[in-house]
PDB file of N, CA and C in Angstrom:
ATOM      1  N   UNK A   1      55.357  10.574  -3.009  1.00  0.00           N
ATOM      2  CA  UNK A   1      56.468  10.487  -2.094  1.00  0.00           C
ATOM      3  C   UNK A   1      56.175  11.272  -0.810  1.00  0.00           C
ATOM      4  N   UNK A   2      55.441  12.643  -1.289  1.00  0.00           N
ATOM      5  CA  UNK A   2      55.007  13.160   0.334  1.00  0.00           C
ATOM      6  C   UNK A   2      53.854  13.368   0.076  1.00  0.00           C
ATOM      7  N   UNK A   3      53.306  13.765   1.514  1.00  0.00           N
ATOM      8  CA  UNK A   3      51.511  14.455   1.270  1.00  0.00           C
ATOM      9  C   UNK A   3      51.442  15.743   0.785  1.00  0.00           C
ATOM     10  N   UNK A   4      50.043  15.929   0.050  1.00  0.00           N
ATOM     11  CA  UNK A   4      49.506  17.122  -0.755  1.00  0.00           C
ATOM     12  C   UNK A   4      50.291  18.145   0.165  1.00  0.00           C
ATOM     13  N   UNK A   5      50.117  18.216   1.827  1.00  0.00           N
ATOM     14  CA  UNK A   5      50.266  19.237   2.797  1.00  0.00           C
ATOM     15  C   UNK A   5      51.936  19.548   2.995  1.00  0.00           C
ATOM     16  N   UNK A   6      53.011  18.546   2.240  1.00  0.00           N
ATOM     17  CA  UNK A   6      53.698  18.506   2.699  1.00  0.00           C
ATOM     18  C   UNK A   6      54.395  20.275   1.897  1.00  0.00           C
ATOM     19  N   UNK A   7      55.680  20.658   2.515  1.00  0.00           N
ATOM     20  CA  UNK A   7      56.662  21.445   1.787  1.00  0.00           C
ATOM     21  C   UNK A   7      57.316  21.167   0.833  1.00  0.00           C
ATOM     22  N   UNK A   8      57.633  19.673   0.700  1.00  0.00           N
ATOM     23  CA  UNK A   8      58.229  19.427  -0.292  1.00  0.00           C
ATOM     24  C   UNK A   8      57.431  18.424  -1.259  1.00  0.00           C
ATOM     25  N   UNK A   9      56.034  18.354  -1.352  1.00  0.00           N
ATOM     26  CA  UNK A   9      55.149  18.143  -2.305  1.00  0.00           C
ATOM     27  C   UNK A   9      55.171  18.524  -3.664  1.00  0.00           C
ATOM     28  N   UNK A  10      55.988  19.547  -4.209  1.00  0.00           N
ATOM     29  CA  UNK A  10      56.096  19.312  -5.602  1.00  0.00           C
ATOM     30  C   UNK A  10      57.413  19.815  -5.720  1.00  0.00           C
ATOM     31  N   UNK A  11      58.465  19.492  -4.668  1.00  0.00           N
ATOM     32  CA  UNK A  11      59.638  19.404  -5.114  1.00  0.00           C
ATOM     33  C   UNK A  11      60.097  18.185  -6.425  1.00  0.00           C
ATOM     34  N   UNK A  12      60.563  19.048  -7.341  1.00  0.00           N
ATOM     35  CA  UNK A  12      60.951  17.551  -8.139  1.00  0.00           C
ATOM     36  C   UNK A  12      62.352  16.571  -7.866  1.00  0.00           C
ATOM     37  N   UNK A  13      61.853  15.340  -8.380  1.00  0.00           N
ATOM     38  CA  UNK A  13      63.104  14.565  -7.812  1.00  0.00           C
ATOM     39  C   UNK A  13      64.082  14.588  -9.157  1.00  0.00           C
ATOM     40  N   UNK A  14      65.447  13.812  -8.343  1.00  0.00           N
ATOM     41  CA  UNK A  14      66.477  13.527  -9.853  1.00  0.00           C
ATOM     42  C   UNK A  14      66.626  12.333  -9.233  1.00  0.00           C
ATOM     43  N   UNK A  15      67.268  11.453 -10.484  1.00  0.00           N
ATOM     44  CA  UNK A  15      67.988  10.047 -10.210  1.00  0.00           C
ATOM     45  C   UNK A  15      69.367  10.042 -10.483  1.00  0.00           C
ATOM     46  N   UNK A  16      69.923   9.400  -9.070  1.00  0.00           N
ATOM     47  CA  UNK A  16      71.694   9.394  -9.436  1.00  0.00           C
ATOM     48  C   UNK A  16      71.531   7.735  -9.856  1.00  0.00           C
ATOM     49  N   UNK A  17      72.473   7.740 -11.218  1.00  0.00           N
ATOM     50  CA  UNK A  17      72.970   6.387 -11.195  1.00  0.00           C
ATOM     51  C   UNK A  17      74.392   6.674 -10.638  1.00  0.00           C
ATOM     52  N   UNK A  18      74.833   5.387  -9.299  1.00  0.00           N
ATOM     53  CA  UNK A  18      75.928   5.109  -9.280  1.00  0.00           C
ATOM     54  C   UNK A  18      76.843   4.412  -9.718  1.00  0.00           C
ATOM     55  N   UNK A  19      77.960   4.682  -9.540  1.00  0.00           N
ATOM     56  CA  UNK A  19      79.018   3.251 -10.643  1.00  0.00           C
ATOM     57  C   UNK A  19      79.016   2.343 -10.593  1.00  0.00           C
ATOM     58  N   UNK A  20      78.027   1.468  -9.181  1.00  0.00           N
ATOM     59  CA  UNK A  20      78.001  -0.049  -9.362  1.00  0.00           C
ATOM     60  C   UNK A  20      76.692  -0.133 -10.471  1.00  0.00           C
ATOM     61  N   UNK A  21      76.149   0.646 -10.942  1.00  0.00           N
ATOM     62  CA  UNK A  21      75.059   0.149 -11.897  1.00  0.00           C
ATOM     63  C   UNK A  21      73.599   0.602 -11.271  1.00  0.00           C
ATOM     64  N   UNK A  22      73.708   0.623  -9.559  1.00  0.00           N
ATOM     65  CA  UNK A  22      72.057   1.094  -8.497  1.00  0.00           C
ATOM     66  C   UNK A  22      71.900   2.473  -8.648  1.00  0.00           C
ATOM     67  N   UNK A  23      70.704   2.661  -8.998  1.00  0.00           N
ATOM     68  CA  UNK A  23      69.839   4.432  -8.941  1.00  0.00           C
ATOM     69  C   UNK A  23      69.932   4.378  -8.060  1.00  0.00           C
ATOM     70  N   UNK A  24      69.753   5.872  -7.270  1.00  0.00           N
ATOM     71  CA  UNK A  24      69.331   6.549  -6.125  1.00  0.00           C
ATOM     72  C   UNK A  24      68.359   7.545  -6.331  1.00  0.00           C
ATOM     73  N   UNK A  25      66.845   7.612  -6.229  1.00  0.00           N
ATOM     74  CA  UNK A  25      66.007   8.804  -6.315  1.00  0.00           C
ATOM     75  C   UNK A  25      66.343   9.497  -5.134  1.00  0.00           C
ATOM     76  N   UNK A  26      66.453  10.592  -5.466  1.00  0.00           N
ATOM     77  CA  UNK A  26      66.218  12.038  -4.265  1.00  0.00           C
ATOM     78  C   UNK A  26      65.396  13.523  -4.857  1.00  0.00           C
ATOM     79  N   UNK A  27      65.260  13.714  -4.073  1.00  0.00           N
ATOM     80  CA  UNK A  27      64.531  15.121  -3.569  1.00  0.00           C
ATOM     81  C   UNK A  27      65.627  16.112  -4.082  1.00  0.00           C
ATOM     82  N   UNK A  28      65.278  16.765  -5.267  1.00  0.00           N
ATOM     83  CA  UNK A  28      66.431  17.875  -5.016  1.00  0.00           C
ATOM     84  C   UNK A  28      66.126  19.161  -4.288  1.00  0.00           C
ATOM     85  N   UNK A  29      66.610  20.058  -4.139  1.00  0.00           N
ATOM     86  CA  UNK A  29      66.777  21.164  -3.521  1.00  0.00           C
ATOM     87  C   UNK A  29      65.548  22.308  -3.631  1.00  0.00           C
ATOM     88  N   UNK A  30      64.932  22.405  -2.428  1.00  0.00           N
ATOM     89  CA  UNK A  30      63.613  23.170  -2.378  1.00  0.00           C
ATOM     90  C   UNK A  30      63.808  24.684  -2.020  1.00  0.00           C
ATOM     91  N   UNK A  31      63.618  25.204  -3.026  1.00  0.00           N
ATOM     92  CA  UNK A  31      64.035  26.973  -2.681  1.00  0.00           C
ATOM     93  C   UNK A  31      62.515  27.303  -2.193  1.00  0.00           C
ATOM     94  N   UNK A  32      62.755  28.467  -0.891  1.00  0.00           N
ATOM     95  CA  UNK A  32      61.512  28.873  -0.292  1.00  0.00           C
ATOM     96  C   UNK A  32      61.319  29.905  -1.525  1.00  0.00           C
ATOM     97  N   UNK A  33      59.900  30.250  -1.402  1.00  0.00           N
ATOM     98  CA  UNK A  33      59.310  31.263  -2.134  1.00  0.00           C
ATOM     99  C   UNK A  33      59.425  32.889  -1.797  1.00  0.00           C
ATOM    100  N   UNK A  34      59.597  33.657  -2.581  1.00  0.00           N
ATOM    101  CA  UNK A  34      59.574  35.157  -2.329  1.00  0.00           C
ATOM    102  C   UNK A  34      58.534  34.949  -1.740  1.00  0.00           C
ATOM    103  N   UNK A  35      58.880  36.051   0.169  1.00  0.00           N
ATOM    104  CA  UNK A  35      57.361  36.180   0.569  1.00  0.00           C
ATOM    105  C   UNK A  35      56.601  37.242   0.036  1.00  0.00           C
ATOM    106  N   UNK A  36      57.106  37.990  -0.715  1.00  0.00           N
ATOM    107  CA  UNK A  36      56.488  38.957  -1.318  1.00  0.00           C
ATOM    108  C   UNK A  36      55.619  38.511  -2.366  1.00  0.00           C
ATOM    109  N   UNK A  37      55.387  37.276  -2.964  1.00  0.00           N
ATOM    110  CA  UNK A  37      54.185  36.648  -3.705  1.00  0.00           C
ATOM    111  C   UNK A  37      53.273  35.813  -2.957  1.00  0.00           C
ATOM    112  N   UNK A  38      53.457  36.056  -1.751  1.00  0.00           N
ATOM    113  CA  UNK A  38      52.696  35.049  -0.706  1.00  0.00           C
ATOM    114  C   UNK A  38      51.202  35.909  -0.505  1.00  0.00           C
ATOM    115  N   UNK A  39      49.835  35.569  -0.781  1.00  0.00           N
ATOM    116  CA  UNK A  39      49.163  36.121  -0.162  1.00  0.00           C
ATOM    117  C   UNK A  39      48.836  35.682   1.524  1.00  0.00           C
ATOM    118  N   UNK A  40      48.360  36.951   1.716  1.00  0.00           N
ATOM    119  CA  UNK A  40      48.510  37.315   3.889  1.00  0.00           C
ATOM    120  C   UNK A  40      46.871  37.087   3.649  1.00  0.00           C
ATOM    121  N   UNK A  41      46.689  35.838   4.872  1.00  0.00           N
ATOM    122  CA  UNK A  41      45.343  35.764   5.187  1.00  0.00           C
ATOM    123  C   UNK A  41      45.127  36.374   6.427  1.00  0.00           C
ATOM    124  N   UNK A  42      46.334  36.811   7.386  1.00  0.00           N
ATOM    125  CA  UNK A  42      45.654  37.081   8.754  1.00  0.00           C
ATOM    126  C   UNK A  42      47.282  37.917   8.980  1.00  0.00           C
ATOM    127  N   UNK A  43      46.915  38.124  10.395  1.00  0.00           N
ATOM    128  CA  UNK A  43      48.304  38.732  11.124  1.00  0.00           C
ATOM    129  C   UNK A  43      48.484  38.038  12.329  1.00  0.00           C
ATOM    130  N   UNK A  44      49.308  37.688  12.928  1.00  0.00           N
ATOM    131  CA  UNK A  44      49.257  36.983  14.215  1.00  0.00           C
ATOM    132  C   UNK A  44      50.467  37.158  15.559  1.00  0.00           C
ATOM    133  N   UNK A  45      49.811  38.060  16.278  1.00  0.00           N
ATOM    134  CA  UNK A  45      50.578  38.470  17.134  1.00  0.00           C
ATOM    135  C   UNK A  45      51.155  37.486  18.171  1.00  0.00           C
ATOM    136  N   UNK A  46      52.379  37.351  18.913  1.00  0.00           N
ATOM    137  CA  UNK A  46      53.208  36.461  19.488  1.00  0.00           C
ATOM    138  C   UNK A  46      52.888  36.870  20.713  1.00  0.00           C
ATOM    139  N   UNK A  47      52.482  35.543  21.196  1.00  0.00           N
ATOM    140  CA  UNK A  47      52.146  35.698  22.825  1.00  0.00           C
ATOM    141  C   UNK A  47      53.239  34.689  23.636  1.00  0.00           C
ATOM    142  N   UNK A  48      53.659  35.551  24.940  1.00  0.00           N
ATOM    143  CA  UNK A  48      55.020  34.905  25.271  1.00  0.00           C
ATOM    144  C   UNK A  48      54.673  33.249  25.500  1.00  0.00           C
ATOM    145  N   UNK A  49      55.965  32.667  24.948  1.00  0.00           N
ATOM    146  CA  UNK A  49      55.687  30.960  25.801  1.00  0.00           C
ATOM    147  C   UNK A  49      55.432  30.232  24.486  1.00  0.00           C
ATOM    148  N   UNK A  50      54.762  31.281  23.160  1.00  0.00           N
ATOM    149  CA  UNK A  50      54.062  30.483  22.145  1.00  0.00           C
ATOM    150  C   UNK A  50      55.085  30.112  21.288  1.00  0.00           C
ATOM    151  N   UNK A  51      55.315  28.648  20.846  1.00  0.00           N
ATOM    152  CA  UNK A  51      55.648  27.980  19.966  1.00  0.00           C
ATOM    153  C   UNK A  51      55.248  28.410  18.189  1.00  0.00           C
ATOM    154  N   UNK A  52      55.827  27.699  16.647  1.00  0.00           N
ATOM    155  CA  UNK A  52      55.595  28.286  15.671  1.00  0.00           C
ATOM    156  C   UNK A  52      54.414  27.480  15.369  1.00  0.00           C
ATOM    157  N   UNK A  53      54.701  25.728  15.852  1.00  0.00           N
ATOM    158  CA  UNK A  53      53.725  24.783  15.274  1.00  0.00           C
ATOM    159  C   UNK A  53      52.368  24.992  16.179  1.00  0.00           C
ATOM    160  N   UNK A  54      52.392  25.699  17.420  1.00  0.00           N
ATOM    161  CA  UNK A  54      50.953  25.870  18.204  1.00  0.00           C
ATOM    162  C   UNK A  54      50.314  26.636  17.270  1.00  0.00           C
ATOM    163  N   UNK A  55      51.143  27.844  16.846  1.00  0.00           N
ATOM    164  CA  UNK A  55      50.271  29.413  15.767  1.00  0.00           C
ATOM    165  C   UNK A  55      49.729  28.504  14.717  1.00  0.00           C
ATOM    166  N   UNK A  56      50.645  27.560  14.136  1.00  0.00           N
ATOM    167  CA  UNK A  56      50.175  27.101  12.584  1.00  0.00           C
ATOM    168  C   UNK A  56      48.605  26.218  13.262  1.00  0.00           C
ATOM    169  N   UNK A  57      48.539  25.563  13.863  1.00  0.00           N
ATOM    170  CA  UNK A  57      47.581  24.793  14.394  1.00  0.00           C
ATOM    171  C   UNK A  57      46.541  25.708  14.875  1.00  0.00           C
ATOM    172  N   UNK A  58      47.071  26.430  15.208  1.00  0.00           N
ATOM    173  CA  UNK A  58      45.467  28.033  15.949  1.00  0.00           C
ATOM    174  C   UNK A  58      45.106  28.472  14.623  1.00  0.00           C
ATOM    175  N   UNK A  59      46.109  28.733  13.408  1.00  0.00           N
ATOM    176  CA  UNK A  59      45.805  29.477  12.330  1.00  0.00           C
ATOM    177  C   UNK A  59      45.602  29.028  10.970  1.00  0.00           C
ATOM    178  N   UNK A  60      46.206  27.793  11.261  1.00  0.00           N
ATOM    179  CA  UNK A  60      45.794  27.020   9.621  1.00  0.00           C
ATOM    180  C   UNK A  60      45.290  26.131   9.799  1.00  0.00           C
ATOM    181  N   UNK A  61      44.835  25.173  11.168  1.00  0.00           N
ATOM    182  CA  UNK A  61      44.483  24.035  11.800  1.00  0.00           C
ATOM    183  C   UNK A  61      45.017  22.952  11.433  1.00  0.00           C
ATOM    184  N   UNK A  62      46.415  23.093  11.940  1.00  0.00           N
ATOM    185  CA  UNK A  62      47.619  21.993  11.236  1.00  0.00           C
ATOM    186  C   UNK A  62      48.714  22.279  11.663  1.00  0.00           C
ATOM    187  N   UNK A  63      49.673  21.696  12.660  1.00  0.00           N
ATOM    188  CA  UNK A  63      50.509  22.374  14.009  1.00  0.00           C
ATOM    189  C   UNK A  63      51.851  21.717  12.654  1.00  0.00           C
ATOM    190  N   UNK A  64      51.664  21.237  11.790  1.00  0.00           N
ATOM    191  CA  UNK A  64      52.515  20.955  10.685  1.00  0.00           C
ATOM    192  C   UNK A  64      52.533  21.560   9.505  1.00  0.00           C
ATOM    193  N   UNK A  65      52.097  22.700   9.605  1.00  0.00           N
ATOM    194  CA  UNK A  65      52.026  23.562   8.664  1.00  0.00           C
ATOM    195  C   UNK A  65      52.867  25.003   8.679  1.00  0.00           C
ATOM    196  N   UNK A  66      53.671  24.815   9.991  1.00  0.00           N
ATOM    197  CA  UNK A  66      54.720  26.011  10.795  1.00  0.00           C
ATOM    198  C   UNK A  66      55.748  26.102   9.463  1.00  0.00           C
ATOM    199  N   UNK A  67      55.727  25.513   8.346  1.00  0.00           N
ATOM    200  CA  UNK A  67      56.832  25.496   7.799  1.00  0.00           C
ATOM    201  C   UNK A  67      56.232  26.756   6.388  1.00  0.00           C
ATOM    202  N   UNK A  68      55.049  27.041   6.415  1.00  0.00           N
ATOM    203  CA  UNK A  68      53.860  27.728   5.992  1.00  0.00           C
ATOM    204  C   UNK A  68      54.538  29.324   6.255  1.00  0.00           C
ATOM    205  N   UNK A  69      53.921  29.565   7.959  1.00  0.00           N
ATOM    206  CA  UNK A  69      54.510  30.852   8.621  1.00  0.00           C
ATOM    207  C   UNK A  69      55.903  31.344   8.139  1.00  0.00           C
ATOM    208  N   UNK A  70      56.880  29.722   8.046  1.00  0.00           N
ATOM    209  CA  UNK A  70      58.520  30.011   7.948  1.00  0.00           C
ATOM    210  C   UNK A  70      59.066  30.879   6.980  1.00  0.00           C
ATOM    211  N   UNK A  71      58.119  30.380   5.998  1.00  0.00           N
ATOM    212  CA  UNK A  71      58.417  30.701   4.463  1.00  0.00           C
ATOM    213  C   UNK A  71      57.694  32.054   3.894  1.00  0.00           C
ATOM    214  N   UNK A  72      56.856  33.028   5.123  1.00  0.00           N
ATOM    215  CA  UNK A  72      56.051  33.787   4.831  1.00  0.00           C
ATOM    216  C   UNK A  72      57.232  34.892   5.409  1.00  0.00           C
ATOM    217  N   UNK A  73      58.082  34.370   6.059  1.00  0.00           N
ATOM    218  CA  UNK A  73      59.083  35.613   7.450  1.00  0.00           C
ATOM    219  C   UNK A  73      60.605  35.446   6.438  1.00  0.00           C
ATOM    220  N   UNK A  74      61.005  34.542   5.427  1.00  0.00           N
ATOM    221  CA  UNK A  74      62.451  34.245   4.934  1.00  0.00           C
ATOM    222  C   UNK A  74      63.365  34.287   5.757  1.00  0.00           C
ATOM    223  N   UNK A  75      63.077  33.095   6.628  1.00  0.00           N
ATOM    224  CA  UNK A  75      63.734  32.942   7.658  1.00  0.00           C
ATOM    225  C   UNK A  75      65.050  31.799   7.911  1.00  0.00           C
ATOM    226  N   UNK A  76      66.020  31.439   8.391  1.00  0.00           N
ATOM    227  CA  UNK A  76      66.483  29.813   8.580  1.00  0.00           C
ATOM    228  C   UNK A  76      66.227  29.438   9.652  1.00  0.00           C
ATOM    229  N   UNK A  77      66.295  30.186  10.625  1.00  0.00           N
ATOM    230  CA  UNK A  77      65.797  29.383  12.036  1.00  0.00           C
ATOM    231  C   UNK A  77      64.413  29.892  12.692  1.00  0.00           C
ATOM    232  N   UNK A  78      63.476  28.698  12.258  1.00  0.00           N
ATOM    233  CA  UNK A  78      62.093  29.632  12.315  1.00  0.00           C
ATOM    234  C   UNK A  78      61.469  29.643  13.903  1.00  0.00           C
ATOM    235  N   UNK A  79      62.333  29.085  14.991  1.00  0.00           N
ATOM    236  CA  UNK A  79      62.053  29.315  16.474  1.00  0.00           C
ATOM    237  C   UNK A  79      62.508  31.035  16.564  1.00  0.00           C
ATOM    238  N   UNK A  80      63.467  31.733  15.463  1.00  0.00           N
ATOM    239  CA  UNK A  80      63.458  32.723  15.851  1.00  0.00           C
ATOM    240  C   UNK A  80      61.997  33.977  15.962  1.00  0.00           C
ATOM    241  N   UNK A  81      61.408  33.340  15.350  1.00  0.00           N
ATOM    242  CA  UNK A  81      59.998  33.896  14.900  1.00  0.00           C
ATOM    243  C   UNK A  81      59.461  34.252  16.259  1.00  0.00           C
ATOM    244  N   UNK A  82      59.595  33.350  17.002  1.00  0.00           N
ATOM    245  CA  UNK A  82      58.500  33.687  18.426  1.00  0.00           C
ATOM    246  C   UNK A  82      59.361  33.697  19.677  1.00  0.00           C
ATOM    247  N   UNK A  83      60.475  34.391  19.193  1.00  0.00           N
ATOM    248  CA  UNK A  83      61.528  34.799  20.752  1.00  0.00           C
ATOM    249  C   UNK A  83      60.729  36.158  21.100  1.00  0.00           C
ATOM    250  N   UNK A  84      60.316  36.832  20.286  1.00  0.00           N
ATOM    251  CA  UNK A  84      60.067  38.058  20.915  1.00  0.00           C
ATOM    252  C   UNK A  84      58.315  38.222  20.865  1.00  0.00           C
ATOM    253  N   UNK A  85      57.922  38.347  22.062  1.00  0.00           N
ATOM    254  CA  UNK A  85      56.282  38.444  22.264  1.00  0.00           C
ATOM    255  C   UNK A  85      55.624  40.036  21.624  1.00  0.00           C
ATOM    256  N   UNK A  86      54.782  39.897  21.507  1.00  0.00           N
ATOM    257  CA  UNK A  86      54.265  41.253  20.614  1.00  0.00           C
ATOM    258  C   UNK A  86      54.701  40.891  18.914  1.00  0.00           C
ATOM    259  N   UNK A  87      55.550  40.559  18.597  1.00  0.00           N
ATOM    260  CA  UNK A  87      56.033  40.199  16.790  1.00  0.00           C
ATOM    261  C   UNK A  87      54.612  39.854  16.605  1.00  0.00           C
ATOM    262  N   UNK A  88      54.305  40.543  15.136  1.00  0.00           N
ATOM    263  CA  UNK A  88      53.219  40.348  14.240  1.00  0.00           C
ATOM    264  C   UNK A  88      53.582  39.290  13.350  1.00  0.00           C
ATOM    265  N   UNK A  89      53.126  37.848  13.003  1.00  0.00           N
ATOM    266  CA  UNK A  89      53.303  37.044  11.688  1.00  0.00           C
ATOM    267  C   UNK A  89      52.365  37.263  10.688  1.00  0.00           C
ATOM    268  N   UNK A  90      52.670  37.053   9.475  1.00  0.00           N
ATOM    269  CA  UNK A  90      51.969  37.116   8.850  1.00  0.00           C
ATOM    270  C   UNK A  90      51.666  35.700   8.141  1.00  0.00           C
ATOM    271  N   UNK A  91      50.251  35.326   8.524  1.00  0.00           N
ATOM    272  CA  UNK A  91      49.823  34.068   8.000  1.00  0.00           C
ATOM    273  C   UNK A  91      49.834  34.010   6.114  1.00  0.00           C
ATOM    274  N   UNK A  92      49.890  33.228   5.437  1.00  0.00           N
ATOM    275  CA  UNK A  92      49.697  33.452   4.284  1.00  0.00           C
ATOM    276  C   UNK A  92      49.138  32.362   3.676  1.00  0.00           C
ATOM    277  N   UNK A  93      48.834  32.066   2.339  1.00  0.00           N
ATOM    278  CA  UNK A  93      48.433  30.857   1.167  1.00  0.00           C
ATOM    279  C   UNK A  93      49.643  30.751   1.338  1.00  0.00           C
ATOM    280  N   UNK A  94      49.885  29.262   1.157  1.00  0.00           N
ATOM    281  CA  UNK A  94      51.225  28.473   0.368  1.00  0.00           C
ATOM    282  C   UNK A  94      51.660  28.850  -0.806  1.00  0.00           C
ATOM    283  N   UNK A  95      52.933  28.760  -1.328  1.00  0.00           N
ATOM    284  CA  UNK A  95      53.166  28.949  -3.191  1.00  0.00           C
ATOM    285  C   UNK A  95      52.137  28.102  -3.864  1.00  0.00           C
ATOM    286  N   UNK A  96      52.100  28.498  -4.670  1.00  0.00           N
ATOM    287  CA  UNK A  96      51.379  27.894  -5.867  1.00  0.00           C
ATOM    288  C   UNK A  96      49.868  28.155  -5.838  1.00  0.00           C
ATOM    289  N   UNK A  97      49.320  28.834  -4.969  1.00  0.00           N
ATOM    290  CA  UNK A  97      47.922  29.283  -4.427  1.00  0.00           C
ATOM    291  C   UNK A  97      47.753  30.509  -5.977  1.00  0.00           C
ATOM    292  N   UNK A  98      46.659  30.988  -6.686  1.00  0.00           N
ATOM    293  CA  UNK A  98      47.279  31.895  -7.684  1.00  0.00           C
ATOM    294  C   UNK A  98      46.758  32.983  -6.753  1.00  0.00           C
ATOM    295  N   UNK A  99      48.017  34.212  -6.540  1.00  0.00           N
ATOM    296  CA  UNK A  99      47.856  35.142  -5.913  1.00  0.00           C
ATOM    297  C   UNK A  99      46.260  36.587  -6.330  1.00  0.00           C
ATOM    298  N   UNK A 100      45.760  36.825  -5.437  1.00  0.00           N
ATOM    299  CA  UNK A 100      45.081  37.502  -5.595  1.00  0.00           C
ATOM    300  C   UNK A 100      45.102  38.806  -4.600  1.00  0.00           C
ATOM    301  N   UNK A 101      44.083  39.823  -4.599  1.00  0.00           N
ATOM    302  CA  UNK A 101      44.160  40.539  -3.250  1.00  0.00           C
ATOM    303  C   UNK A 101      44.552  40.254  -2.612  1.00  0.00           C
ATOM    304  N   UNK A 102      45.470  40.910  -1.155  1.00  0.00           N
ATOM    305  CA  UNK A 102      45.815  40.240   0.181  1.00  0.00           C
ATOM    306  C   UNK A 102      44.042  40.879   0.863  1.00  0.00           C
ATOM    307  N   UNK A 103      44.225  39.410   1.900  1.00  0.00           N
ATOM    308  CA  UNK A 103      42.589  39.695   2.531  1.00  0.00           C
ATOM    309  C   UNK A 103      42.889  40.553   3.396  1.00  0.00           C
ATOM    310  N   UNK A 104      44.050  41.627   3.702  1.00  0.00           N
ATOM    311  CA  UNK A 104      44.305  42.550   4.998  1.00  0.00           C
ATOM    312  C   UNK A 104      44.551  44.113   3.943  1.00  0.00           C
ATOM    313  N   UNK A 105      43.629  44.985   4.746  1.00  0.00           N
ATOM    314  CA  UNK A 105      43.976  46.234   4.291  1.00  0.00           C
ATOM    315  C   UNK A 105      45.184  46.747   4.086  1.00  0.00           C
ATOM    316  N   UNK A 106      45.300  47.719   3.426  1.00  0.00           N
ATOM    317  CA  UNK A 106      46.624  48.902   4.486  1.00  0.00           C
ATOM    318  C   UNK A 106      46.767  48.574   5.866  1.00  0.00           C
ATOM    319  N   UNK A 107      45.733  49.424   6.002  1.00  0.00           N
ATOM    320  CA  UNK A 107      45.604  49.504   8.164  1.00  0.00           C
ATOM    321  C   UNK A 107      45.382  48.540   8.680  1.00  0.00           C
ATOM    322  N   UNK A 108      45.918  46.971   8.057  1.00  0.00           N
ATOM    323  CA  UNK A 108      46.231  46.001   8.870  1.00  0.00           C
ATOM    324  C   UNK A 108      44.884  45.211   9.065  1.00  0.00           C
ATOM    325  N   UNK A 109      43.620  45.330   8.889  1.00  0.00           N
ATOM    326  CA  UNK A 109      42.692  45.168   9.309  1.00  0.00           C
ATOM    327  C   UNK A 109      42.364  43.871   8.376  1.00  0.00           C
ATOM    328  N   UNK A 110      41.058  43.008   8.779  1.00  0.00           N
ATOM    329  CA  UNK A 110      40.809  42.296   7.394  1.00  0.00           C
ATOM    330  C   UNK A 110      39.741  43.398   6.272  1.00  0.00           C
ATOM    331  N   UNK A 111      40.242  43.204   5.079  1.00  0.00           N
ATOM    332  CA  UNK A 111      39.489  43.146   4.150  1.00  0.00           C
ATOM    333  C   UNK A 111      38.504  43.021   3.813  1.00  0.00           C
ATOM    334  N   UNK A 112      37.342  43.541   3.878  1.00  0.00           N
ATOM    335  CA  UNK A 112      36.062  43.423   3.107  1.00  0.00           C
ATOM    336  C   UNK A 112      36.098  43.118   1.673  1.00  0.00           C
TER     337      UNK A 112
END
């Protein structure tokens, strides 16, 4: 129903039967993930003017993957992300990635 890349790729569906006798498949309800099980591949500082889907495209190489960043900040309105220039994001794996080390130190740095 969607692509591997999508957000709602392993949302599961339900079927309504209605009273004339016709199903309806849908999508039920996609809860974002604790970002606190998200592993951080990078940090990404906000440069004024910058959009969420330009970062996802500089940082995951996929300007459709902003929904990635969204779910890393527990956010609802994820243009709020890049009102303010200087904000650090934190890039991350998607859910379902099995969490390991984050690749960023303490001191912010990458990981060896």
């Amino acid at each position: 129903m969607f692509s591997a890349t999508s957000r709602y790729a392993n949302t599961p569906t339900a079927v309504l039967k209605l009273p004339d006798g016709r199903t309806v498949t849908y999508v039920r309800r996609r809860f974002p993930p604790d970002p606190d099980t998200l592993t951080t591949l990078s940090l990404h500082a906000v440069a004024p003017g910058e959009r969420l889907d330009h970062i996802a495209a500089q940082e995951l190489g996929d300007p459709e993957q902003a929904w990635r960043i969204a779910d890393a900040h527990r956010v609802l309105a994820p243009a709020t992300l890049t009102e303010r220039p200087g904000r650090r994001l934190r890039i991350t794996l998607p859910e379902g990635i099995p969490q390991g080390p984050n690749f960023l130190d303490p001191g912010g740095g990458l990981g060896g």
